[in-house]
N, C-alpha and C. Protein backbone atom coordinates (compact mmCIF):
# COMPACT_ATOMS: atom_id res chain seq x y z
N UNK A 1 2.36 11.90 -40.07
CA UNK A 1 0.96 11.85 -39.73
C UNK A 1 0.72 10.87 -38.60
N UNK A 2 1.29 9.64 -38.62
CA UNK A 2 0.96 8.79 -37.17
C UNK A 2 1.27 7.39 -37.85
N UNK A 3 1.58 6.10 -37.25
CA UNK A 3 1.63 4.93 -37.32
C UNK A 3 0.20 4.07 -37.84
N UNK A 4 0.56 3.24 -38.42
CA UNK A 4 -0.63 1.98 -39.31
C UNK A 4 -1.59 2.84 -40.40
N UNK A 5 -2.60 1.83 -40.86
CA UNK A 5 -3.25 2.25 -41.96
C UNK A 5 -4.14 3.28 -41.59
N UNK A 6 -4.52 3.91 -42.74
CA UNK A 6 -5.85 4.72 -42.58
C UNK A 6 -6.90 3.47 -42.00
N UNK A 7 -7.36 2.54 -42.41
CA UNK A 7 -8.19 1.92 -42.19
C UNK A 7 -8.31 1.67 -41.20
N UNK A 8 -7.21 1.28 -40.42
CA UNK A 8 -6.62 0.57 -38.97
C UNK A 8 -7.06 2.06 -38.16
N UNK A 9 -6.62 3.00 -38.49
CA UNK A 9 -7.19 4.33 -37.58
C UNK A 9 -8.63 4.67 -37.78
N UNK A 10 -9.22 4.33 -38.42
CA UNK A 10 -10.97 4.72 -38.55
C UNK A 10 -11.52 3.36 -37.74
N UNK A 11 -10.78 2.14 -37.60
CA UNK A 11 -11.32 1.56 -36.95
C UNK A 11 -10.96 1.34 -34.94
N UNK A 12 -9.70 2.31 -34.97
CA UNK A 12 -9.34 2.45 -33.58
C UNK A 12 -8.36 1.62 -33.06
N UNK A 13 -8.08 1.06 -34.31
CA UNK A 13 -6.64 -0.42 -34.15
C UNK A 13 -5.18 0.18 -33.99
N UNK A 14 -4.90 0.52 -34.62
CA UNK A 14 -3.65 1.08 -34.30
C UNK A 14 -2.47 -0.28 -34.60
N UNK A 15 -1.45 0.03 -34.13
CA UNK A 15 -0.06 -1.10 -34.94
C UNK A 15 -0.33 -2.63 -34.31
N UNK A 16 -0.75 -2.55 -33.08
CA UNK A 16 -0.46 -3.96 -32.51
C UNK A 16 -2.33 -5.26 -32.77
N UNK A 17 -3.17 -4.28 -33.10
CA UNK A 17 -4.59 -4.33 -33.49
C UNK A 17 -5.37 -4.84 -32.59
N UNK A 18 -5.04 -4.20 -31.27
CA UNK A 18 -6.04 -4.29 -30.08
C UNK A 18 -6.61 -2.84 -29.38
N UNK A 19 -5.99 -1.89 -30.58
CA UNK A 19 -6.11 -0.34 -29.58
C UNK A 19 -6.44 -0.21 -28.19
N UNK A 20 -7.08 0.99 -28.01
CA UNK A 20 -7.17 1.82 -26.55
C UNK A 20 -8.61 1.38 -26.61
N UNK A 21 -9.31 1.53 -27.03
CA UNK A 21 -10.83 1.16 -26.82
C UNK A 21 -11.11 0.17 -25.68
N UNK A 22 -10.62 -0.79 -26.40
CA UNK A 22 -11.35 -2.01 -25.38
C UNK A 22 -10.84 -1.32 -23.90
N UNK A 23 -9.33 -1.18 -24.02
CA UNK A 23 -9.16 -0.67 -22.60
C UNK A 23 -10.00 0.66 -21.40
N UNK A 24 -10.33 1.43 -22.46
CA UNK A 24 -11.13 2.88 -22.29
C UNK A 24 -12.48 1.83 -22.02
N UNK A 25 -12.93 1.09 -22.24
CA UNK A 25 -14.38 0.45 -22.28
C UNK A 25 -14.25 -0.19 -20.58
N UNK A 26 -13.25 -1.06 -20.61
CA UNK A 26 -13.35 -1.43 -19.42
C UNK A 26 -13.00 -0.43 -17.92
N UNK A 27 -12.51 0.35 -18.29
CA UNK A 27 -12.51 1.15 -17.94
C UNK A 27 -13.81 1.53 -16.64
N UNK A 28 -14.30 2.42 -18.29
CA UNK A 28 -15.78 3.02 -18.12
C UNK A 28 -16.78 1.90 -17.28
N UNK A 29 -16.77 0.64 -17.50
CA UNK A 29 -17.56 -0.48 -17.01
C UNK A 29 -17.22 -0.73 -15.19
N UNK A 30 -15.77 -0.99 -15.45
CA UNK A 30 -15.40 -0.72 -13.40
C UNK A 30 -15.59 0.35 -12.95
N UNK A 31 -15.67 1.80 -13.73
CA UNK A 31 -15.94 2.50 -12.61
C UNK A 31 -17.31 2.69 -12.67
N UNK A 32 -18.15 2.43 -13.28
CA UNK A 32 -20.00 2.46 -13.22
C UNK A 32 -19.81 1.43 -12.42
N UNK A 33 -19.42 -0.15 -11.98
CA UNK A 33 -19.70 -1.20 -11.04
C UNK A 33 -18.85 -0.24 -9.88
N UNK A 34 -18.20 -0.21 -9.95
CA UNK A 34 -17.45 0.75 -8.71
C UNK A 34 -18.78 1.45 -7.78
N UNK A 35 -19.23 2.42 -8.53
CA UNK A 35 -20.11 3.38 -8.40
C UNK A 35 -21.49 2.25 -7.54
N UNK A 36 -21.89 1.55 -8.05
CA UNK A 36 -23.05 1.06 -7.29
C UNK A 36 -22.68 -0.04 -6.01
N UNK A 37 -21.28 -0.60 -6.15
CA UNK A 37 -20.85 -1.62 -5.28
C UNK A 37 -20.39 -1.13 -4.16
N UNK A 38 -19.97 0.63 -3.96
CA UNK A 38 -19.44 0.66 -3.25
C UNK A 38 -20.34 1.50 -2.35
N UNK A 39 -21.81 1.74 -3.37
CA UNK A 39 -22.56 2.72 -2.72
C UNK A 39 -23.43 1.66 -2.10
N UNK A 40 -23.59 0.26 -2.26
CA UNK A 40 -24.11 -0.65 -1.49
C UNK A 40 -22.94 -0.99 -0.37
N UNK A 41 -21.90 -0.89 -0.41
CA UNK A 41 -21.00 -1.12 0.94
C UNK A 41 -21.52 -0.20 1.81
N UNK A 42 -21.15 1.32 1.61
CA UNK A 42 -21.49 2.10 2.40
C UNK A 42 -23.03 1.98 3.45
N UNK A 43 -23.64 2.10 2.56
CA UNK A 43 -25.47 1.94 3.10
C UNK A 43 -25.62 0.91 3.87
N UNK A 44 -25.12 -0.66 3.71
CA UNK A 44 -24.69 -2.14 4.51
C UNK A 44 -24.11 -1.73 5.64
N UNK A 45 -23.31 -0.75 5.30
CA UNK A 45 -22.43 -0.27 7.01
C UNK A 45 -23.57 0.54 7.40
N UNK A 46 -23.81 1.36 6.99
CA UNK A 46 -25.06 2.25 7.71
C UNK A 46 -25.65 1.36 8.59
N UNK A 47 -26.37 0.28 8.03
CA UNK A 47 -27.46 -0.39 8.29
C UNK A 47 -27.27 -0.93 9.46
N UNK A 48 -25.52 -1.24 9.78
CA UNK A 48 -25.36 -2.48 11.00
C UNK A 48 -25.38 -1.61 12.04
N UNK A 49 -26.32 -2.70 13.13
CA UNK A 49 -26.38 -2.06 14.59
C UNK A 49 -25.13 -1.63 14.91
N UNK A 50 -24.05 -1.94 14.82
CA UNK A 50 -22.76 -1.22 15.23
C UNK A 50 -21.58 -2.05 14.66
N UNK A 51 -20.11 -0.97 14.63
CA UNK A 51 -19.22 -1.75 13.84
C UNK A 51 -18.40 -2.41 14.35
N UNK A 52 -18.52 -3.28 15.53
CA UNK A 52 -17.69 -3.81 15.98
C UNK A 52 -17.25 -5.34 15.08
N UNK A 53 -16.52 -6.26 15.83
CA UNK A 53 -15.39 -7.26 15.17
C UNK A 53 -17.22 -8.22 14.79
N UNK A 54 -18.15 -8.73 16.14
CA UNK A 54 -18.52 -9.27 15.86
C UNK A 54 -20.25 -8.96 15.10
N UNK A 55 -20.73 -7.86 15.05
CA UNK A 55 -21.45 -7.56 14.14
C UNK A 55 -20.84 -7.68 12.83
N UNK A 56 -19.85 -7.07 12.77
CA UNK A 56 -19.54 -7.26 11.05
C UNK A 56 -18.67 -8.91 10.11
N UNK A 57 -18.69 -9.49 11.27
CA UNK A 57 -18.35 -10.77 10.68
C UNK A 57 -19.54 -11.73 10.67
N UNK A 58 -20.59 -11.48 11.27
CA UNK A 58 -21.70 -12.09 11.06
C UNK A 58 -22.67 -11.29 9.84
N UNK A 59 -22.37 -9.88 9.36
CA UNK A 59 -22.82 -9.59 8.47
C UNK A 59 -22.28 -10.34 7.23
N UNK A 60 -20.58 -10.46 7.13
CA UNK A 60 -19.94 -10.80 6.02
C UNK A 60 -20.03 -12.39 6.13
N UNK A 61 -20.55 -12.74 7.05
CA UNK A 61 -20.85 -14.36 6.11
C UNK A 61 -22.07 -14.44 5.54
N UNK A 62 -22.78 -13.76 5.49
CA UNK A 62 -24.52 -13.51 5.14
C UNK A 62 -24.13 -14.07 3.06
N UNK A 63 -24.42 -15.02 2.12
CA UNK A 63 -23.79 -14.70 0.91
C UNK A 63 -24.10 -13.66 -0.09
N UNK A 64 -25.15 -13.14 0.73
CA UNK A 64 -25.76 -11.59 -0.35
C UNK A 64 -24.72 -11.10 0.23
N UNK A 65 -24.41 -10.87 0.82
CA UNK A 65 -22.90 -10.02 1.72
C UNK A 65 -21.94 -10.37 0.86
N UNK A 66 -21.22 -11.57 0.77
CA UNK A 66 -19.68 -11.75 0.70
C UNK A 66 -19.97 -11.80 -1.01
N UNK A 67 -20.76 -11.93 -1.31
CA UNK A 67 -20.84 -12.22 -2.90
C UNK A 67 -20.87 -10.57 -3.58
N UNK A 68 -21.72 -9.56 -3.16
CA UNK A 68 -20.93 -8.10 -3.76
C UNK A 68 -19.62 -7.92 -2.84
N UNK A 69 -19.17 -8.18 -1.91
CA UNK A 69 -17.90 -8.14 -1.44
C UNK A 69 -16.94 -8.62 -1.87
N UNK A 70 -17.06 -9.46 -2.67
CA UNK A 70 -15.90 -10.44 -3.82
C UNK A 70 -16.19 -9.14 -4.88
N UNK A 71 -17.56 -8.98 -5.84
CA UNK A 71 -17.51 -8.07 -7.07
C UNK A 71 -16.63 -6.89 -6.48
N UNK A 72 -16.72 -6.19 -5.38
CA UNK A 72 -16.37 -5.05 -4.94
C UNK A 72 -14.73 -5.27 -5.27
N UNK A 73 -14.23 -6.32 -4.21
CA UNK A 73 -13.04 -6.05 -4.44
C UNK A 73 -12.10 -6.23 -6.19
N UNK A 74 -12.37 -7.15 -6.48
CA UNK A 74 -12.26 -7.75 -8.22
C UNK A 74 -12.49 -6.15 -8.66
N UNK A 75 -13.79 -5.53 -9.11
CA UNK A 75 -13.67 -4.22 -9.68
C UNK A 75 -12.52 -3.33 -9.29
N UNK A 76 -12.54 -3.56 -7.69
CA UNK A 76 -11.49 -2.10 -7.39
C UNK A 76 -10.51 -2.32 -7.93
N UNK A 77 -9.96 -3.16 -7.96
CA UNK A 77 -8.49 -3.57 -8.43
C UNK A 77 -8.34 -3.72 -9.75
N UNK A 78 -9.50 -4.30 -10.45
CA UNK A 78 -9.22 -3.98 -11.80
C UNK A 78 -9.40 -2.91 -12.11
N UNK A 79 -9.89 -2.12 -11.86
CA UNK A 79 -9.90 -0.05 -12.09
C UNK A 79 -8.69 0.44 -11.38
N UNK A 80 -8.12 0.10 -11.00
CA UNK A 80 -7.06 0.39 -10.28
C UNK A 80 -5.95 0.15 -11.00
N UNK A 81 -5.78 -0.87 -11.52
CA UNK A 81 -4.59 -1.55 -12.40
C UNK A 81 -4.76 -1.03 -13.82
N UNK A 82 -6.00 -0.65 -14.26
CA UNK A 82 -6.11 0.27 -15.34
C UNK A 82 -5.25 1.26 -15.47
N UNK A 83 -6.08 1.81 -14.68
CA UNK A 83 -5.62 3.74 -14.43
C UNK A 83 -4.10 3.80 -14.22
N UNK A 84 -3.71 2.64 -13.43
CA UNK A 84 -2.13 3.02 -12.78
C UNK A 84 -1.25 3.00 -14.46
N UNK A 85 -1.48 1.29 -14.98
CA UNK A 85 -0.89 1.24 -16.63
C UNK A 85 -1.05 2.15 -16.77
N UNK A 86 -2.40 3.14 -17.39
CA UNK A 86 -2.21 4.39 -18.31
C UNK A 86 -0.97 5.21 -17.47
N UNK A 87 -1.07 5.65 -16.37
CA UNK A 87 0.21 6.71 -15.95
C UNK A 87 1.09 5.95 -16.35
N UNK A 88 1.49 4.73 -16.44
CA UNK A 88 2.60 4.14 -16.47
C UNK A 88 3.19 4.32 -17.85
N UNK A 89 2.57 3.84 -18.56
CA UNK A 89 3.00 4.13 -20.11
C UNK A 89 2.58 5.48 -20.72
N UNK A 90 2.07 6.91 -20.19
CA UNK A 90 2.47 7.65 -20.27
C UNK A 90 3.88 8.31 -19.90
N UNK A 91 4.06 7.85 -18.78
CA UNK A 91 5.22 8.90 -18.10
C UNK A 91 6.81 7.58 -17.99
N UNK A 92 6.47 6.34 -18.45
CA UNK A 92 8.08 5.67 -18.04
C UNK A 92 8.29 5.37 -19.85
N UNK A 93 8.98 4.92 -19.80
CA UNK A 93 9.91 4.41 -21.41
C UNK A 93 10.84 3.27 -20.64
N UNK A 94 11.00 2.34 -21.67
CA UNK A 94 12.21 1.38 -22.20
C UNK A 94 11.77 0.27 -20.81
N UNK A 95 12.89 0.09 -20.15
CA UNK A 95 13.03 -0.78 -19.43
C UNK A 95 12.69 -0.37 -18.03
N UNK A 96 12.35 0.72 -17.80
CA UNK A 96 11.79 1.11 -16.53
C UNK A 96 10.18 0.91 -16.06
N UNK A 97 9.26 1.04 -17.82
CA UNK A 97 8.24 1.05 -17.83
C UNK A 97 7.60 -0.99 -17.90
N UNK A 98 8.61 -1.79 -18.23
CA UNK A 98 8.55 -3.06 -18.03
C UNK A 98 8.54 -3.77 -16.49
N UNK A 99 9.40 -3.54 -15.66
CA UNK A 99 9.68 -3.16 -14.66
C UNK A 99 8.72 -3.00 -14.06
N UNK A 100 8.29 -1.64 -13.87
CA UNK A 100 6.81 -0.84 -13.35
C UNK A 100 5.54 -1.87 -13.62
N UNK A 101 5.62 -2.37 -14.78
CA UNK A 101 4.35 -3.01 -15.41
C UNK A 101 4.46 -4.29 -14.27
N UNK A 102 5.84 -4.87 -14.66
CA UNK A 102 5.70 -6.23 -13.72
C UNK A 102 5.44 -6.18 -12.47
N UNK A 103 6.01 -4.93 -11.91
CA UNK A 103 5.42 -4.73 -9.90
C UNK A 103 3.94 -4.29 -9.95
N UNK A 104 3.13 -3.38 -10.80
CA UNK A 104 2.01 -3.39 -10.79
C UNK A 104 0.95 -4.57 -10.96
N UNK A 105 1.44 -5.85 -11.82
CA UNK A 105 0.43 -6.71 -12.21
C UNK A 105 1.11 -7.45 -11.09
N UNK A 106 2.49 -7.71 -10.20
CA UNK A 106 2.25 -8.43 -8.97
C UNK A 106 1.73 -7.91 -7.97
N UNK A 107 1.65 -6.33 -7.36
CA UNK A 107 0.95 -6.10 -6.76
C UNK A 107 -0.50 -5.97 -6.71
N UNK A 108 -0.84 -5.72 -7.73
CA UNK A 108 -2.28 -5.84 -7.73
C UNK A 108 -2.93 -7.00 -7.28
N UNK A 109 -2.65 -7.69 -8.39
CA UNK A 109 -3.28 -9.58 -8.05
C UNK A 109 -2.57 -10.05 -6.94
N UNK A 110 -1.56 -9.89 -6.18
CA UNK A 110 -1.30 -9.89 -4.46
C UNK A 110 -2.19 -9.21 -3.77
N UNK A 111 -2.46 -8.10 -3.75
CA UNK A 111 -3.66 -7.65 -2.47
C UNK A 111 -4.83 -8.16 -2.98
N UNK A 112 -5.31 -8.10 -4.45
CA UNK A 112 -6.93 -8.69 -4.54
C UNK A 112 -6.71 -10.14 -4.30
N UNK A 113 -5.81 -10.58 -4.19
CA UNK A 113 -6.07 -12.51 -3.67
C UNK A 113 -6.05 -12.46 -2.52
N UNK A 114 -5.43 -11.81 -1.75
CA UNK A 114 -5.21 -11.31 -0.36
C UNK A 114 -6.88 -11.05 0.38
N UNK A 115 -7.33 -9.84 -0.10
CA UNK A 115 -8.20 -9.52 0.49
C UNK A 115 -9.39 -10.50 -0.26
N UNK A 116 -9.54 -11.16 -1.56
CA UNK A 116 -10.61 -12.16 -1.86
C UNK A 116 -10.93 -13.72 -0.98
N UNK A 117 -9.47 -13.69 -0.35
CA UNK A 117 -9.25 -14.78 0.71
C UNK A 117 -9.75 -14.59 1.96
N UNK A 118 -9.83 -13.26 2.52
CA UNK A 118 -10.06 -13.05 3.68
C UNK A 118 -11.37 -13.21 3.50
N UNK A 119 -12.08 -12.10 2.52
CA UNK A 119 -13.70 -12.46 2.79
C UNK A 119 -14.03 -13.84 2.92
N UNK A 120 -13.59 -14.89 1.52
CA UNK A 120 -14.02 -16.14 1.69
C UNK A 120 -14.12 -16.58 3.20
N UNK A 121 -12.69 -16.59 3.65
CA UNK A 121 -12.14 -17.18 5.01
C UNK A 121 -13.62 -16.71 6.16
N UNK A 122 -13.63 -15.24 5.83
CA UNK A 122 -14.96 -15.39 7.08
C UNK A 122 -16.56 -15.75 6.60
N UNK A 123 -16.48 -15.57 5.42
CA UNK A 123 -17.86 -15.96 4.55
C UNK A 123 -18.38 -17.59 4.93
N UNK A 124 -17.02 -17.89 4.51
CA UNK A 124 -17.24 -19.54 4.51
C UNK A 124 -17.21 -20.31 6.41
N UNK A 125 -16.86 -19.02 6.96
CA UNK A 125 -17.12 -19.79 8.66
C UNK A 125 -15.59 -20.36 9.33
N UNK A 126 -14.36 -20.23 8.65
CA UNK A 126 -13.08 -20.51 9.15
C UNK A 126 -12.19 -19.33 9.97
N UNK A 127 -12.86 -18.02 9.97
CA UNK A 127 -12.51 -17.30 11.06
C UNK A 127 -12.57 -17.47 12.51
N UNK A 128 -11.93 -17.16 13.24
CA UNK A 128 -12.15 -17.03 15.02
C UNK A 128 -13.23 -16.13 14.77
């Protein structure tokens, strides 16, 4: 029939007693912030007289600017690092899927520190 208690399955726990939920929740939560953060990026670009180097670095130090530009990136990457785990521990086993896990949680948190640095860097006025 399946692993752990009846009880543990009516409540969504399963063997290790953190189930899929919480994960399915957050989920659902980055991609609804996804959905409005990125539909305010877009419209912000609309808006600028043009996209060159120095219109848009004077937009991104603005802090209504760099402050959904930090949420933006933080969400993407955590919806990103979601979704990738689930393929991951669907489709790898044993020691390949450990592996996978460890290059995903260094790559991820490498480009979002990466790109959370850059905004700061021009937000805060230390760009050329």
């Amino acid at each position: 029939m399946g692993n752990g208690t009846q009880l543990g399955k009516v409540r969504g726990l399963g063997a290790a007693g953190g189930g899929i939920v919480h994960h399915w929740w957050v989920q659902r939560v980055t991609a609804v912030a996804n959905l409005f953060l990125v539909l305010w990026f877009v419209l912000s670009l609309v808006r600028l007289p043009s996209l060159d180097y120095g219109s848009t670095i004077l937009w991104l130090r603005q802090p209504l600017v760099a402050v959904p530009m930090c949420l933006l990136i933080v969400t993407v990457f955590w919806h990103f690092r979601l979704g990738v785990q689930v393929m991951l521990e669907d489709y790898l086993h044993g020691s390949k899927r450990v592996i996978a896990m460890l290059a995903l949680n260094f790559y991820t948190f490498a480009l979002a520190a990466l790109a959370l640095f850059s905004v700061l860097k021009v937000a805060l006025g230390t760009a050329a």
